[in-house]
C-alpha atoms as a PDB file:
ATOM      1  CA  UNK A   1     116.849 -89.302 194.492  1.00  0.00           C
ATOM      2  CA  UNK A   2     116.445 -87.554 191.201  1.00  0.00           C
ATOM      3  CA  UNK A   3     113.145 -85.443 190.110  1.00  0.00           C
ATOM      4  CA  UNK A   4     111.138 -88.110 187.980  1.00  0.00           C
ATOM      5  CA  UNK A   5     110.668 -86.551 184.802  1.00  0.00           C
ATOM      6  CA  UNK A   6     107.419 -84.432 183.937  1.00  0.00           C
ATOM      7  CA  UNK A   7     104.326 -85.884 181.940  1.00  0.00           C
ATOM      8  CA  UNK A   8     103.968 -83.252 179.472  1.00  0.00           C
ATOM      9  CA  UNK A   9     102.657 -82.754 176.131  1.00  0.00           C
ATOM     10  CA  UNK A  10     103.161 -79.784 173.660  1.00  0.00           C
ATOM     11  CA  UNK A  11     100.297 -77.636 174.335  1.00  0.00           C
ATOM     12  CA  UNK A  12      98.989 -74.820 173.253  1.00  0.00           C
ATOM     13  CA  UNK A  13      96.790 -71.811 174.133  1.00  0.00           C
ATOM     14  CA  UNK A  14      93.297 -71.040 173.517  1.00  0.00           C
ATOM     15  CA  UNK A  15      94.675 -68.224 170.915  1.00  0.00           C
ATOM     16  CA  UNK A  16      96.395 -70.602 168.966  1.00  0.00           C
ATOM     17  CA  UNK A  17      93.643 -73.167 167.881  1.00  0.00           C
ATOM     18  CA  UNK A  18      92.737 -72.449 164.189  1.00  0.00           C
ATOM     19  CA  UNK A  19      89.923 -69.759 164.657  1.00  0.00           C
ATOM     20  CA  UNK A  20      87.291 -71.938 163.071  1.00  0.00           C
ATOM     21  CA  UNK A  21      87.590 -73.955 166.032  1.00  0.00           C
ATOM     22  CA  UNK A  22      87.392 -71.603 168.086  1.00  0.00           C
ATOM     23  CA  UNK A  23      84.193 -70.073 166.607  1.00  0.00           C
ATOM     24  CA  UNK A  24      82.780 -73.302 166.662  1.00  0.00           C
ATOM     25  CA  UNK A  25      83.463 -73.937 170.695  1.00  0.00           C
ATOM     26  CA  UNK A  26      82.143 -70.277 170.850  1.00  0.00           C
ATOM     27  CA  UNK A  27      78.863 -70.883 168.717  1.00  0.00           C
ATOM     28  CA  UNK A  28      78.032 -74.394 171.197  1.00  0.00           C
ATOM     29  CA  UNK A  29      79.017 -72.495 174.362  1.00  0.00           C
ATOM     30  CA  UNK A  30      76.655 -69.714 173.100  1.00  0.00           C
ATOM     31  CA  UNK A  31      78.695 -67.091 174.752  1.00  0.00           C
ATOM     32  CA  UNK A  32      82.993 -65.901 173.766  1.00  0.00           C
ATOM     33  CA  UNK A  33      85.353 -67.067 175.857  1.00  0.00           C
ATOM     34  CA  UNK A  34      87.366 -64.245 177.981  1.00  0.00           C
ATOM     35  CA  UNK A  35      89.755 -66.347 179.919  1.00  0.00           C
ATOM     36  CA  UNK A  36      91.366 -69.640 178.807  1.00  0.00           C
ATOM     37  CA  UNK A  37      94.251 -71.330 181.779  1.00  0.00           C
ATOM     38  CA  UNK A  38      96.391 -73.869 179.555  1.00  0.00           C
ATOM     39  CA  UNK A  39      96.852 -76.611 182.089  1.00  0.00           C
ATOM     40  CA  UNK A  40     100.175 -78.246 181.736  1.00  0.00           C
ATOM     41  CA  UNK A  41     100.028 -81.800 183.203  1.00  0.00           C
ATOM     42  CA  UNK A  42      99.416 -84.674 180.403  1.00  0.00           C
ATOM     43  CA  UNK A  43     100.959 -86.168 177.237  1.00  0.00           C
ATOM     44  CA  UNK A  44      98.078 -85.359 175.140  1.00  0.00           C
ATOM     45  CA  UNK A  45      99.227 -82.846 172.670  1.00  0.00           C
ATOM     46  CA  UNK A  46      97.028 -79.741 172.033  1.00  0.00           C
ATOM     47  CA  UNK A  47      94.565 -77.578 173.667  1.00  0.00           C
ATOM     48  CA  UNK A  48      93.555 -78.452 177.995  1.00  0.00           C
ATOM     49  CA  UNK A  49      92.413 -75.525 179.233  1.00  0.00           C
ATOM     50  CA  UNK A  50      90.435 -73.800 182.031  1.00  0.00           C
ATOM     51  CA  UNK A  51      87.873 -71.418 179.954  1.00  0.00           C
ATOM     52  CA  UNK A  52      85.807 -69.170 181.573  1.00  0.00           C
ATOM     53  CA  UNK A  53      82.784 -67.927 179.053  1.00  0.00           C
ATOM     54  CA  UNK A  54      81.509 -64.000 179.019  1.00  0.00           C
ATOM     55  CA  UNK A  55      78.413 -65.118 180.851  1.00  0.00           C
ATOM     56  CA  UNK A  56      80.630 -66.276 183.793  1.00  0.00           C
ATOM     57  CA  UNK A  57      80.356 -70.145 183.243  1.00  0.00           C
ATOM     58  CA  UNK A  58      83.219 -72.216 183.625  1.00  0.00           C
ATOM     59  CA  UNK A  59      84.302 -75.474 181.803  1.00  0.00           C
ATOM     60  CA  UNK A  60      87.605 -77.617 180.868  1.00  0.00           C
ATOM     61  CA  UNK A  61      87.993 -78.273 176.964  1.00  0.00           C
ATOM     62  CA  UNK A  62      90.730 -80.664 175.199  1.00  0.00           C
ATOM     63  CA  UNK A  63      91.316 -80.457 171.312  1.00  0.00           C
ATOM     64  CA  UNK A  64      93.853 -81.573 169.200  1.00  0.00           C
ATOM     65  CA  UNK A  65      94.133 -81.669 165.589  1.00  0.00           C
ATOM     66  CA  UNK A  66      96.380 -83.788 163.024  1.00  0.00           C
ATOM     67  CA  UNK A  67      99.253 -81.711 163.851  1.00  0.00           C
ATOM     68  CA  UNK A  68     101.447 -82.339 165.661  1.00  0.00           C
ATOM     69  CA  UNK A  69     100.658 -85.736 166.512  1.00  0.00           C
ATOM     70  CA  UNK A  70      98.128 -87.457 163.809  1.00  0.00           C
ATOM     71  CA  UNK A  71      96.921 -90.262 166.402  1.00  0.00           C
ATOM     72  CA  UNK A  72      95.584 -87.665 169.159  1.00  0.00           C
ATOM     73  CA  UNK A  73      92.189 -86.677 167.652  1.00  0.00           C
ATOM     74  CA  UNK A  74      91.177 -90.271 167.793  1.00  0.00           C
ATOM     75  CA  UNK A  75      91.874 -90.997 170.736  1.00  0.00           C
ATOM     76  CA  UNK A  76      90.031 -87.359 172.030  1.00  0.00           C
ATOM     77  CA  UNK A  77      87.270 -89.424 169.666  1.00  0.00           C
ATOM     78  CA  UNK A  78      87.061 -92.484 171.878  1.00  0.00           C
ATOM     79  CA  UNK A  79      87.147 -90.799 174.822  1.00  0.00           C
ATOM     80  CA  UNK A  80      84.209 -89.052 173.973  1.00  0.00           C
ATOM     81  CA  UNK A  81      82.135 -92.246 173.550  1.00  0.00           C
ATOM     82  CA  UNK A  82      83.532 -94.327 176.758  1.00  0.00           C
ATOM     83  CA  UNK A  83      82.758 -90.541 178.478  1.00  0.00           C
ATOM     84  CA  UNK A  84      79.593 -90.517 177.536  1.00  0.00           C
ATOM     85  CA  UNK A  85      78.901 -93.849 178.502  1.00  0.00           C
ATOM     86  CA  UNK A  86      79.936 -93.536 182.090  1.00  0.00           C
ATOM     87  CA  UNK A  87      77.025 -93.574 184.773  1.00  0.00           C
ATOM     88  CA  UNK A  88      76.494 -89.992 186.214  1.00  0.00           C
ATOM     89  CA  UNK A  89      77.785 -91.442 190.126  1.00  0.00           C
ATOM     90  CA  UNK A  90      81.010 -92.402 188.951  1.00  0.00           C
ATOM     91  CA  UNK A  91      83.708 -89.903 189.928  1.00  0.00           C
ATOM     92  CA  UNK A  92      84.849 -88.733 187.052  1.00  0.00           C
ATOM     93  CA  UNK A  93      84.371 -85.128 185.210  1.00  0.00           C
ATOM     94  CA  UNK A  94      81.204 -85.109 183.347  1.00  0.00           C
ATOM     95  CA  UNK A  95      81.068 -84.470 179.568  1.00  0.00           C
ATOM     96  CA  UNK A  96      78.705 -82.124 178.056  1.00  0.00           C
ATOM     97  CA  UNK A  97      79.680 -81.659 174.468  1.00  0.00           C
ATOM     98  CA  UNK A  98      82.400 -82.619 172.053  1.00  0.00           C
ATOM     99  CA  UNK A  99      82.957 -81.104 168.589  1.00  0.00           C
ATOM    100  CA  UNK A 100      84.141 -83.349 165.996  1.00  0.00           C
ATOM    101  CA  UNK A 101      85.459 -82.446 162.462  1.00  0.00           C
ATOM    102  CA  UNK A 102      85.565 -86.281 161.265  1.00  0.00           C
ATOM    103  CA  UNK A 103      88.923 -87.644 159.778  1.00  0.00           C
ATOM    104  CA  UNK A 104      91.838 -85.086 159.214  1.00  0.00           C
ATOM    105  CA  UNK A 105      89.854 -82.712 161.153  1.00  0.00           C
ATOM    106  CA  UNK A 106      89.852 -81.565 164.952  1.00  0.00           C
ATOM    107  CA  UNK A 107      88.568 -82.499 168.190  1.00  0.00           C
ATOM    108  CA  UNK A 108      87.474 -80.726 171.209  1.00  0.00           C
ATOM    109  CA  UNK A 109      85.918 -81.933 174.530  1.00  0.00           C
ATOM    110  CA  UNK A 110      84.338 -80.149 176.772  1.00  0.00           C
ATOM    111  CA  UNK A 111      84.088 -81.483 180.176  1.00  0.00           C
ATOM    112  CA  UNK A 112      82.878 -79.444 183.606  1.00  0.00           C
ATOM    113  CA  UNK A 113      85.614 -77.836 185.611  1.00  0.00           C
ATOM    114  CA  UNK A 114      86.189 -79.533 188.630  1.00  0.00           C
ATOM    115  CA  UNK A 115      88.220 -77.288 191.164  1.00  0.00           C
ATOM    116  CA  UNK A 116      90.447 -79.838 192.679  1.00  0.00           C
ATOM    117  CA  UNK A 117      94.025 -80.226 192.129  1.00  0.00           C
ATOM    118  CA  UNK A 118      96.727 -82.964 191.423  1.00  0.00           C
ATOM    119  CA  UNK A 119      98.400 -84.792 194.422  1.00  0.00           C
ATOM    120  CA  UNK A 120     101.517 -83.427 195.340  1.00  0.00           C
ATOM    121  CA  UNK A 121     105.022 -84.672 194.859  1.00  0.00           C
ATOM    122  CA  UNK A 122     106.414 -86.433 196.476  1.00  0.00           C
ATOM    123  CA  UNK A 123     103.238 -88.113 197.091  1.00  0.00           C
ATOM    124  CA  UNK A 124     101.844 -87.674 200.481  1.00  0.00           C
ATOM    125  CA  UNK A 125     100.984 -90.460 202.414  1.00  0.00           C
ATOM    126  CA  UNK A 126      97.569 -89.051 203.443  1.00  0.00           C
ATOM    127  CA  UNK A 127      96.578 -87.999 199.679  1.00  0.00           C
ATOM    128  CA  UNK A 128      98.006 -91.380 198.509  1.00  0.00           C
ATOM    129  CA  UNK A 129      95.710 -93.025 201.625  1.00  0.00           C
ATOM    130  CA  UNK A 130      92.611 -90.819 199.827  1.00  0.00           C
ATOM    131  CA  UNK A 131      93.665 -91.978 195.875  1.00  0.00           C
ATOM    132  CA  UNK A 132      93.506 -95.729 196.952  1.00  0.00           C
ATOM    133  CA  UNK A 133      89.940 -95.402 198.556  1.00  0.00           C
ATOM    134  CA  UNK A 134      88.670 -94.142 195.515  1.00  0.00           C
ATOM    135  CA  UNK A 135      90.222 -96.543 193.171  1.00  0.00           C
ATOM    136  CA  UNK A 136      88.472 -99.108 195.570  1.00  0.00           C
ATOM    137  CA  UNK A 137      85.140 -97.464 194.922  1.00  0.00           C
ATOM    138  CA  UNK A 138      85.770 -96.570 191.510  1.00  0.00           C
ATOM    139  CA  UNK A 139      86.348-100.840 190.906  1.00  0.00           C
ATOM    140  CA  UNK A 140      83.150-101.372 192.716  1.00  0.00           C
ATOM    141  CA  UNK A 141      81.207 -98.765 190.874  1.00  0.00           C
ATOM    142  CA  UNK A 142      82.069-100.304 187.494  1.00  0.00           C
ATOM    143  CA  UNK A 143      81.953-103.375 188.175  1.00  0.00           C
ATOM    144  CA  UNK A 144      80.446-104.689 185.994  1.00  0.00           C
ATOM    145  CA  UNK A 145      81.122-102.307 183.014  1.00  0.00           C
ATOM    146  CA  UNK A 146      78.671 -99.744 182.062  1.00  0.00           C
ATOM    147  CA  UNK A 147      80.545 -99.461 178.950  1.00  0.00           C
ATOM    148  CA  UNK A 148      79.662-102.235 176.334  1.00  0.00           C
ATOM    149  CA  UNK A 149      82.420-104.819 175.175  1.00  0.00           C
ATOM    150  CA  UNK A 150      81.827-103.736 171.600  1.00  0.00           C
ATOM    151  CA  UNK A 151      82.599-100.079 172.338  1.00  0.00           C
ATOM    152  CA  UNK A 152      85.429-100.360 175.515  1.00  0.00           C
ATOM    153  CA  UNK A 153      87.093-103.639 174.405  1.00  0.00           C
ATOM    154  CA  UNK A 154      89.679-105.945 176.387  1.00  0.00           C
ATOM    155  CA  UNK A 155      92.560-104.630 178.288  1.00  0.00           C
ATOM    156  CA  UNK A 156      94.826-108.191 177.409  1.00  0.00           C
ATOM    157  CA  UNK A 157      95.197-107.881 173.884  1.00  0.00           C
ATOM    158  CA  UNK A 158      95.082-104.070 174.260  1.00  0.00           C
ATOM    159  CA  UNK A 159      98.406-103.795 176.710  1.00  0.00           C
ATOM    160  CA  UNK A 160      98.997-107.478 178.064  1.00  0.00           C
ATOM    161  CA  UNK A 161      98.514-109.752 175.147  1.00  0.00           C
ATOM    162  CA  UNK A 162     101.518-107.912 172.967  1.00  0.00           C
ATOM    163  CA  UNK A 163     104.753-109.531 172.536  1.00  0.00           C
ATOM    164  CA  UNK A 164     106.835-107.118 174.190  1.00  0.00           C
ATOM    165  CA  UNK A 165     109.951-109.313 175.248  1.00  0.00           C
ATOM    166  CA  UNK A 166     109.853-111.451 172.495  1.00  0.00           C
ATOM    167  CA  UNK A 167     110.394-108.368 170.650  1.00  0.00           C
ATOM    168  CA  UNK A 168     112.995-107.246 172.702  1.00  0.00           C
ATOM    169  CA  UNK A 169     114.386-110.701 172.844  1.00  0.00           C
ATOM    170  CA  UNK A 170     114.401-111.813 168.938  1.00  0.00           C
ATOM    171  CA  UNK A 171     115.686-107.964 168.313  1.00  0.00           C
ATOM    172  CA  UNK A 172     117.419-106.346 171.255  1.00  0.00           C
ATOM    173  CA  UNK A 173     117.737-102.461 170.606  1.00  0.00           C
ATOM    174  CA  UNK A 174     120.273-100.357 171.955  1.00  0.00           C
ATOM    175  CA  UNK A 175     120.003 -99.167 174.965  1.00  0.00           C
ATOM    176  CA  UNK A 176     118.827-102.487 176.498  1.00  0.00           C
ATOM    177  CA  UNK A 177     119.449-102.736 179.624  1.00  0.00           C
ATOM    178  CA  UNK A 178     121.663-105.938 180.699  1.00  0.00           C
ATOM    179  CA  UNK A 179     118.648-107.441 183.129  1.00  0.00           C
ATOM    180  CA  UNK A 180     116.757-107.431 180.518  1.00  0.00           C
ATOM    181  CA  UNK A 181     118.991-108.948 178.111  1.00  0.00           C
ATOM    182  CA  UNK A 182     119.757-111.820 180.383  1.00  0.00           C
ATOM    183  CA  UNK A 183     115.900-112.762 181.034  1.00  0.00           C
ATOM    184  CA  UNK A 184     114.533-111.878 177.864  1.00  0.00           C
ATOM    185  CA  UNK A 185     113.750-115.395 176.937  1.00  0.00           C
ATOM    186  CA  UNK A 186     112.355-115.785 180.129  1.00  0.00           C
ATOM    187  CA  UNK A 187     110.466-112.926 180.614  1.00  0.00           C
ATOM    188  CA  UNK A 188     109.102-113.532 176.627  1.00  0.00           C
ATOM    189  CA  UNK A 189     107.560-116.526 178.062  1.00  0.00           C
ATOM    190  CA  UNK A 190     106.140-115.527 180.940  1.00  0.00           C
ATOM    191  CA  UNK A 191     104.277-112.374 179.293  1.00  0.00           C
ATOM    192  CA  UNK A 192     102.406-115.277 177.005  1.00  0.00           C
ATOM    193  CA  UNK A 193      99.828-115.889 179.851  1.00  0.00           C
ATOM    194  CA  UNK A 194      99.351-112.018 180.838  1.00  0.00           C
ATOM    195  CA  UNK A 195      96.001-111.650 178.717  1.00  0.00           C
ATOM    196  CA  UNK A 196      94.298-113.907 180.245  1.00  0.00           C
ATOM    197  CA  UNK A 197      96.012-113.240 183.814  1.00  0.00           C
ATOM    198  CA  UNK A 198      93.864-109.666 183.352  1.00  0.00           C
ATOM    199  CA  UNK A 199      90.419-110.715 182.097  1.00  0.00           C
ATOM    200  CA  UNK A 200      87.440-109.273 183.849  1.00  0.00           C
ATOM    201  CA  UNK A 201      84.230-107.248 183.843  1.00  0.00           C
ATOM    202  CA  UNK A 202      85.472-104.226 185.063  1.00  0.00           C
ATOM    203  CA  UNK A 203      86.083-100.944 183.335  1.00  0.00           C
ATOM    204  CA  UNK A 204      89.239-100.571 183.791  1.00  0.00           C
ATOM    205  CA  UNK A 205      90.968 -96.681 183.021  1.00  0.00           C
ATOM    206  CA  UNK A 206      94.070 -98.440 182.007  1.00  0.00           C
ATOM    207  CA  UNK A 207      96.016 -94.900 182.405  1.00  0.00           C
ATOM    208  CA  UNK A 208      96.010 -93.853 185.997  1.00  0.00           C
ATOM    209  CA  UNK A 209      98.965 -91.510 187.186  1.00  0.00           C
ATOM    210  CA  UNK A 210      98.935 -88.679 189.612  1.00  0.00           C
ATOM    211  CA  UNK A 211      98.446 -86.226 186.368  1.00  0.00           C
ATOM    212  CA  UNK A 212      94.795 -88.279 186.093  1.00  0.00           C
ATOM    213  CA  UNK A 213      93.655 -87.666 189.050  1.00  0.00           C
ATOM    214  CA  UNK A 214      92.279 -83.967 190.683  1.00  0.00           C
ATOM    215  CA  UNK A 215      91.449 -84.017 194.614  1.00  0.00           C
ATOM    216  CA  UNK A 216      89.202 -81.835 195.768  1.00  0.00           C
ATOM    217  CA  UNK A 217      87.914 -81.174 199.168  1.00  0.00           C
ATOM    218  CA  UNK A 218      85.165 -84.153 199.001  1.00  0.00           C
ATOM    219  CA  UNK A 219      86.255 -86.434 196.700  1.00  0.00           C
ATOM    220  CA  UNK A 220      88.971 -87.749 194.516  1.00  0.00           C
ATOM    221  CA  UNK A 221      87.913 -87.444 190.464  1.00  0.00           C
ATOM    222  CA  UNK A 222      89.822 -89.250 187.501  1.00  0.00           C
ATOM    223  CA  UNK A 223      90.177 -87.685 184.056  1.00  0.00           C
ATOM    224  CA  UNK A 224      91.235 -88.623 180.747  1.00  0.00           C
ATOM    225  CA  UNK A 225      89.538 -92.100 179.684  1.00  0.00           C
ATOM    226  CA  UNK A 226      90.873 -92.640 176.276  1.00  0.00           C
ATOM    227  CA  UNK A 227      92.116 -95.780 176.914  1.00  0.00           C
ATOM    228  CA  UNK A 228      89.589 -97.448 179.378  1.00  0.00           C
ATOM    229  CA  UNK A 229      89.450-100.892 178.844  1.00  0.00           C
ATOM    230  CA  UNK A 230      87.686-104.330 180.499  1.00  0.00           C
ATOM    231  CA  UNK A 231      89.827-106.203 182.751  1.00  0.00           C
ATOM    232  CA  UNK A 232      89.769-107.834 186.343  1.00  0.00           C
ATOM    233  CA  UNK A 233      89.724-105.350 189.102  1.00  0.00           C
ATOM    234  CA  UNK A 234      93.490-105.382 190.923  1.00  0.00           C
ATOM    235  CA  UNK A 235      94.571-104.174 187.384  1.00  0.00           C
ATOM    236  CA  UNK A 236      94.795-100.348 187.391  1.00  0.00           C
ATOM    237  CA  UNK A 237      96.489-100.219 190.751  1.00  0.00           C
ATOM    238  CA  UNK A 238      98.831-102.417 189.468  1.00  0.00           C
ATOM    239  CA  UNK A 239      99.360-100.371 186.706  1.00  0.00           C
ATOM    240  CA  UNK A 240      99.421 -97.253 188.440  1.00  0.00           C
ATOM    241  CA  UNK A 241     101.978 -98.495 191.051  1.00  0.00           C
ATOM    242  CA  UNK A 242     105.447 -98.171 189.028  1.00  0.00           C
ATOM    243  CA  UNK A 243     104.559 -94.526 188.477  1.00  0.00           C
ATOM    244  CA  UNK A 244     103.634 -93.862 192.294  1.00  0.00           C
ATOM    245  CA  UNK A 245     107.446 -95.688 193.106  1.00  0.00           C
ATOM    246  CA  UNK A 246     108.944 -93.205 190.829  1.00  0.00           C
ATOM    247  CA  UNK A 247     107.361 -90.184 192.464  1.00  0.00           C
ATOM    248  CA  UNK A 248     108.070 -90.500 195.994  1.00  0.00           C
ATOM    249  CA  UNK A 249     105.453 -93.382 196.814  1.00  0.00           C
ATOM    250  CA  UNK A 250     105.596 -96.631 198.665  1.00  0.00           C
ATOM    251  CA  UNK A 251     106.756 -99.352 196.500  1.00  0.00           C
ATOM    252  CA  UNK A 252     104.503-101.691 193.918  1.00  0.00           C
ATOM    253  CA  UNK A 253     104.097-104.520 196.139  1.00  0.00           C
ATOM    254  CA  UNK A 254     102.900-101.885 199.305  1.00  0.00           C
ATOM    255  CA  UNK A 255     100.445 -99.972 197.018  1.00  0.00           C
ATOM    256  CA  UNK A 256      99.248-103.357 195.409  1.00  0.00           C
ATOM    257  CA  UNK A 257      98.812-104.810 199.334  1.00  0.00           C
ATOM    258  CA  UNK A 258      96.346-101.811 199.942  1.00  0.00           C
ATOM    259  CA  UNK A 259      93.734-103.220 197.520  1.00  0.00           C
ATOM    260  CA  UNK A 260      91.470-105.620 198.346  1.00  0.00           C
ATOM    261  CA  UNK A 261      90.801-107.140 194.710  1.00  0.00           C
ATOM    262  CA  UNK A 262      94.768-106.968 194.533  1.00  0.00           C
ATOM    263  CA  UNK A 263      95.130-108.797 197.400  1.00  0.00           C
ATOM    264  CA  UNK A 264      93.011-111.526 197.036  1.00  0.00           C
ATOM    265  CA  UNK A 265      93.844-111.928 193.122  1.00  0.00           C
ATOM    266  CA  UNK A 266      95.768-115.272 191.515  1.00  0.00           C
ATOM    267  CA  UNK A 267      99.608-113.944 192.496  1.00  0.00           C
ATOM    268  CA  UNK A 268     100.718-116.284 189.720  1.00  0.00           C
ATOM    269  CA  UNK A 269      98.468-113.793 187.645  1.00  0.00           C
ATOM    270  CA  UNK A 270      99.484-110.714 189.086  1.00  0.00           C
ATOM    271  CA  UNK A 271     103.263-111.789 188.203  1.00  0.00           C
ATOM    272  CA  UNK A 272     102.079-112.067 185.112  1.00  0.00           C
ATOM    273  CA  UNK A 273     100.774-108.758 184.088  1.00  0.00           C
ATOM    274  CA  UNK A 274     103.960-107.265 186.225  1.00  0.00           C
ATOM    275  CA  UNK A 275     105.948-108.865 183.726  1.00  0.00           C
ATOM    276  CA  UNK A 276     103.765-107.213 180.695  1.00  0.00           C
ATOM    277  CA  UNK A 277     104.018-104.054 182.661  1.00  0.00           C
ATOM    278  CA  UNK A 278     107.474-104.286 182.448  1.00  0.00           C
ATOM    279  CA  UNK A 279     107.246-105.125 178.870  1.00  0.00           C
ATOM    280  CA  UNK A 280     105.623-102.346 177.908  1.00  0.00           C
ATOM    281  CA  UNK A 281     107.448 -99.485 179.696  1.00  0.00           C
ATOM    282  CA  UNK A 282     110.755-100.888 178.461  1.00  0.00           C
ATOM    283  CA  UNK A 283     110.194-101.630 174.997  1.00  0.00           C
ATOM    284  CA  UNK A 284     107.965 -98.201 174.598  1.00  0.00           C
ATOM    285  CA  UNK A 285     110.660 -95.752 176.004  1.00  0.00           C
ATOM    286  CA  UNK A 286     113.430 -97.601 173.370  1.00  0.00           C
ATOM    287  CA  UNK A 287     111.031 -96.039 170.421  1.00  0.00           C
ATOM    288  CA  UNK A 288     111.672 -92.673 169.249  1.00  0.00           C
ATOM    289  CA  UNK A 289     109.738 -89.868 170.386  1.00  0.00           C
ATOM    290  CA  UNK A 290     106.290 -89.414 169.443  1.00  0.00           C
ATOM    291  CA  UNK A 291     105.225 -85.641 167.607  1.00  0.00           C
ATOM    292  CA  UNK A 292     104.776 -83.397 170.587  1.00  0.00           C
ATOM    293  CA  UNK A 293     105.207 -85.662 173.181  1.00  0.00           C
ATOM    294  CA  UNK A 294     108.652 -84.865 174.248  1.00  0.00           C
ATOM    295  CA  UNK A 295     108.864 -86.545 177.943  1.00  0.00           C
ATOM    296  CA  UNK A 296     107.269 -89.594 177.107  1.00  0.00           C
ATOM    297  CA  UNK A 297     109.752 -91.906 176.319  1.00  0.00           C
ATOM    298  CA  UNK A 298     111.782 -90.442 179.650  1.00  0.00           C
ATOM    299  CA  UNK A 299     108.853 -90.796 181.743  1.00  0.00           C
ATOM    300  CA  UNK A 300     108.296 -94.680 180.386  1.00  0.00           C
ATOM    301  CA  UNK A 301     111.882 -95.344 180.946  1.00  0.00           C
ATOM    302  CA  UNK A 302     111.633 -94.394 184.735  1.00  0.00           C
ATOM    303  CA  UNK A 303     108.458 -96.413 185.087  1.00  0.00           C
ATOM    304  CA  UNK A 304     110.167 -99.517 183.075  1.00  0.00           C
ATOM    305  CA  UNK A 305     112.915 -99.186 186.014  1.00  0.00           C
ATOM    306  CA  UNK A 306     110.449 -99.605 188.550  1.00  0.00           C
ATOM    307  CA  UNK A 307     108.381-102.433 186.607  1.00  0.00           C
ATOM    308  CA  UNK A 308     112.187-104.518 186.476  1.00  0.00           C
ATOM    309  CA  UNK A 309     113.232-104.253 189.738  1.00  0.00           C
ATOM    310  CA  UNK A 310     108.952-105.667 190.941  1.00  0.00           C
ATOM    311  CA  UNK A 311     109.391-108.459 188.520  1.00  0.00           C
ATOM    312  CA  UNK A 312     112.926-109.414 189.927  1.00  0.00           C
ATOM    313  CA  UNK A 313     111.270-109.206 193.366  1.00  0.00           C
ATOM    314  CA  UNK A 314     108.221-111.603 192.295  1.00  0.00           C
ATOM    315  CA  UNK A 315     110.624-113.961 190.533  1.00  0.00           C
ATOM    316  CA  UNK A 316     113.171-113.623 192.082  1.00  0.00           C
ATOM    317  CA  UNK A 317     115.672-113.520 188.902  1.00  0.00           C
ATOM    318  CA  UNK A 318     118.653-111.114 189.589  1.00  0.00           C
END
């Protein structure tokens, strides 16, 4: 089996952030930065780094300006508010400042550095064993949200409620695979129900892959919460499953078994996100390449792979 491919951004170093930025990290730390680790897992383009400060305190800071992808900063700018928002128990890095220069400008987060690690890959069955008890609790924890509706919004018209397929049908690009050519009107259809198939009052990360997620020697923490939604609980272990397949996990319909929420959900529901899933990964890695995001598109096809051959298992159209 063939090495998935990486989830990587373009970063950069701590040297290469305009200095002003710099200056201004430096002037809220309140001590200079001596040592700066670029970490290289993620798509977000831009600064993730390790810094340690001259007073020997350590903290992880993201920042990304308008260049080289315009859309990152904003999304560094949500994150800050759905970070903020989340209850201290919740097992996930806590923030303690951002720095935000406002439209055109940059962004930087600064989060505390938590000494874990990602899982390994292939995953291993005992790490995988630890991720899915702590997706259980993280459900239960935010259920329901402690982010507002106004602020987090809802994961169906976010992800499930667009018209993937019928895109794909009404214009197929090349590249299509023939599956789904063949059910394209099908599929089209059944992704019409998939927003409502998700509702909930969970907070939802919407994002989860083994580059989200640090293990430590007590607990398992997720990062990176830019696009945390509300939806029903089974739906970010469905949406992490395609990417576990791809690395050397079980398959969907194992990893989705595993979950209680998952397992007791509507199936006729669950089919119908799948099918969204699907959507989404295979219409989004037929799009060129975004700025500095140069394994995207590879990593979504993989995953969109995955996502066809679950739906064809839950429908049963070959």
């Amino acid at each position: 089996m063939a090495a998935p491919p990486p989830a990587t951004g373009a970063r950069m170093s701590w040297e290469q952030l305009p200095r002003g930025v710099r200056a201004a990290v430096e002037r809220r730390l309140g001590a200079a930065v001596v040592a700066a680790e670029t970490q290289p897992a993620g798509f977000s383009p831009g600064l993730a780094a390790r810094l340690r400060t001259a007073d020997r305190r350590r903290l992880f800071l993201k920042a990304a300006g308008p260049i080289p992808n315009r859309q990152t900063p904003a999304m560094h700018h949500r994150e800050a508010r759905i970070a903020a928002a989340l209850p201290p128990a919740a097992p996930v890095p806590r923030l303690l400042w951002s720095h935000d220069e406002g439209e055109g400008g940059w962004v930087a987060l600064a989060f505390e550095d938590v000494a874990g690690r990602m899982p390994a890959q292939p995953w291993r069955a005992d790490e995988l064993d630890r991720v899915v008890a702590a997706l259980v609790d993280l459900s239960t924890a935010l259920t329901p949200s402690p982010v507002p509706r106004a602020l987090a919004g809802d994961a169906g018209p976010a992800v499930f409620g667009q018209p993937w397929w019928r895109q794909l049908r009404d214009a197929p690009p090349p590249g299509l695979d023939d599956w789904s050519r063949r059910h394209a009107a099908a599929l089209a259809t059944a992704e019409e129900g998939a927003a409502a198939a998700v509702a909930g009052e969970t907070l939802l990360h919407l994002d989860l892959r083994a580059d989200n997620l640090l293990l430590t020697a007590e607990r398992v923490v997720v990062v990176d919460w830019p696009h945390a939604r509300l939806g029903a609980a089974w739906v970010d272990v469905a949406g992490f499953a395609p990417s576990v397949a791809m690395q050397g996990g079980p398959d969907p319909e194992d990893l989705l078994r595993r979950h209680p929420a998952a397992r007791t959900a509507d199936p006729d529901a669950v089919t119908a996100a799948v099918v969204a899933l699907a959507g989404y990964f295979t219409h989004g890695a037929l799009q060129p390449s975004p700025p500095g995001l140069p394994t995207l598109r590879a990593f979504q096809a993989t995953q969109g792979a995955v996502a066809r051959r679950w739906v064809a298992r839950r429908t049963g159209w070959d």
